[in-house]
Protein backbone atom coordinates (compact mmCIF):
# COMPACT_ATOMS: atom_id res chain seq x y z
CA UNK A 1 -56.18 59.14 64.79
CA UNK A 2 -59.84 57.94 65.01
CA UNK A 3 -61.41 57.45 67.84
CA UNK A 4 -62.56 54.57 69.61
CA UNK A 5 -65.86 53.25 69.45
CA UNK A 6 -68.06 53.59 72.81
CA UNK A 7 -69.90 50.30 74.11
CA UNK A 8 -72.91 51.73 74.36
CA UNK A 9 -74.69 48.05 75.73
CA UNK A 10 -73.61 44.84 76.09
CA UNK A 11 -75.96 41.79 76.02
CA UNK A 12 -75.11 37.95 75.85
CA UNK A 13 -76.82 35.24 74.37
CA UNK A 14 -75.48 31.41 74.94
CA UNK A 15 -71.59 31.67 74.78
CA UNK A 16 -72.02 35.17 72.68
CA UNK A 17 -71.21 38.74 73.80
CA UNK A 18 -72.78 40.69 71.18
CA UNK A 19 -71.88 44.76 71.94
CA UNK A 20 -73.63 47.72 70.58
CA UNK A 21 -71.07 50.85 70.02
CA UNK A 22 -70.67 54.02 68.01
CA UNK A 23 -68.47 56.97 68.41
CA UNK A 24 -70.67 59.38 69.74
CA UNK A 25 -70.87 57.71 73.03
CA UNK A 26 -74.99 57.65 72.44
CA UNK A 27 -77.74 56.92 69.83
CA UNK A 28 -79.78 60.12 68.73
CA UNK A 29 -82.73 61.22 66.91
CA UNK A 30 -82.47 61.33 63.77
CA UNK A 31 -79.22 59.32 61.38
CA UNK A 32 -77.03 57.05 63.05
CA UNK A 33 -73.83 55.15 62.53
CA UNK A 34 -72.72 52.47 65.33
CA UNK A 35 -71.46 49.51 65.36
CA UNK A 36 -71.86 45.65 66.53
CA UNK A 37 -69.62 43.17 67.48
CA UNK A 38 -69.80 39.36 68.14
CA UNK A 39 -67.13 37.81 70.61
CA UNK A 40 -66.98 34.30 72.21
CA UNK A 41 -67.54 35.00 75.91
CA UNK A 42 -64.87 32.37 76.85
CA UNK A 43 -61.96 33.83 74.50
CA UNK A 44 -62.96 37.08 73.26
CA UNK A 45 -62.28 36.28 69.87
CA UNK A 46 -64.44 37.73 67.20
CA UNK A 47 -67.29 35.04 65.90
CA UNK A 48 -68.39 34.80 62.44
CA UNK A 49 -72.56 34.89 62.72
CA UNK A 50 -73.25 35.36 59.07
CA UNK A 51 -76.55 37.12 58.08
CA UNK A 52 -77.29 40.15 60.72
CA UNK A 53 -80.57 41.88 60.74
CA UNK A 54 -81.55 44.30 63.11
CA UNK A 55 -85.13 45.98 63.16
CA UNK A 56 -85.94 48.63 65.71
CA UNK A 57 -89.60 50.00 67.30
CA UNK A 58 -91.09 52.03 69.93
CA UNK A 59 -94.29 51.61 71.28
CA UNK A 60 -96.41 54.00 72.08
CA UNK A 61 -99.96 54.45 73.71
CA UNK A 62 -102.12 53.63 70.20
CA UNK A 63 -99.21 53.16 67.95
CA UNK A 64 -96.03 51.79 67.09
CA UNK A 65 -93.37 53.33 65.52
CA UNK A 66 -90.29 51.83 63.57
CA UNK A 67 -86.91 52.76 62.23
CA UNK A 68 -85.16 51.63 59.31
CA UNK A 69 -81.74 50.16 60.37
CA UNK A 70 -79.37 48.65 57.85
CA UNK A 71 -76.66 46.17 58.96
CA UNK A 72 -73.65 45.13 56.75
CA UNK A 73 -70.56 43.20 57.18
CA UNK A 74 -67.36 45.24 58.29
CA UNK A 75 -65.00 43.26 56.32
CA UNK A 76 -64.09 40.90 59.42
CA UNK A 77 -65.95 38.21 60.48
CA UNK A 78 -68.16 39.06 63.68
CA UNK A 79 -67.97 42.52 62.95
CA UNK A 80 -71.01 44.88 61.47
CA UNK A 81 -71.23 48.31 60.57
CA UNK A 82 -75.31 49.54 61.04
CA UNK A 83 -77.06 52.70 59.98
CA UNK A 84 -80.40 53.63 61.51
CA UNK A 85 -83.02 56.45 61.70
CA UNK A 86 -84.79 56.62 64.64
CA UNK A 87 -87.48 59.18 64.52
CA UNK A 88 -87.53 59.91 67.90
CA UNK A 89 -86.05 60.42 71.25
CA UNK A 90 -86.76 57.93 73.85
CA UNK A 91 -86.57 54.03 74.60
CA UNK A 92 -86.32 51.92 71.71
CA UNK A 93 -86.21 47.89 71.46
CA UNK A 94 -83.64 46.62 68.84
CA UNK A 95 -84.32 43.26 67.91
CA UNK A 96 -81.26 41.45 66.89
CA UNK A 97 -81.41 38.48 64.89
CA UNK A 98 -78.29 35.86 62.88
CA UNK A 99 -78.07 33.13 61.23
CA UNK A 100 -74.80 31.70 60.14
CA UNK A 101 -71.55 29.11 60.85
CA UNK A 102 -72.25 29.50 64.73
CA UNK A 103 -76.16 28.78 64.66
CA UNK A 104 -79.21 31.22 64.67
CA UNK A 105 -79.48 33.18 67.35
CA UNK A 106 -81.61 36.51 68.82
CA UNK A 107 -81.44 39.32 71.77
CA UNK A 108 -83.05 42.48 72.39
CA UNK A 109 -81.10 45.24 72.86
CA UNK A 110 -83.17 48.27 74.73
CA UNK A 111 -81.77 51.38 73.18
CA UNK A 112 -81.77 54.94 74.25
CA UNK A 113 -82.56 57.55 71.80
CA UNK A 114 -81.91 61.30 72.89
């Protein structure tokens, strides 16, 4: 069997529950594969965003550093697979951004790279 997906952070925006998860149980440095959903808040249900984007940087005294994160549809609406490279360990902000049947929307999602 596969195994289940960890919720690695879970952040709402109007009646959205948008989760961050991967099987690893954590985001590290280097390649990543994880996961993000989009569920109504009053039934659970999966929500149909359309166009996901999701950039990711951390700032630094003097600089700013970014990793390249791909998001693509999982094959069911409100569902996204992501890939992302984060270059190194430590806090990173993920800016999440759609745009589709339910409105335009954005959070932030504070990740932890180890």
């Amino acid at each position: 069997p596969v195994p289940a997906d960890a919720v690695l952070q879970r952040v709402s925006a109007g009646d959205l529950v948008i989760s961050l998860s991967n099987v690893e149980n954590t985001l590290h440095q280097g390649g990543n594969r994880f996961r993000i959903e989009f569920r109504s808040a009053q039934t659970n249900d999966l929500v149909d965003v359309g166009t996901v984007k999701l950039g990711a940087l951390m700032t630094m005294p003097g600089m700013t550093m970014t990793a390249t994160v791909s998001v693509m549809p999982a094959g069911q609406p409100g569902v996204y697979n992501a890939t992302g490279a984060f270059n190194m360990s430590g806090a990173w902000q993920m800016n999440l951004e759609w745009d589709g049947p339910s409105g335009r929307g954005s959070v932030v999602f504070e990740g932890d790279v180890r």
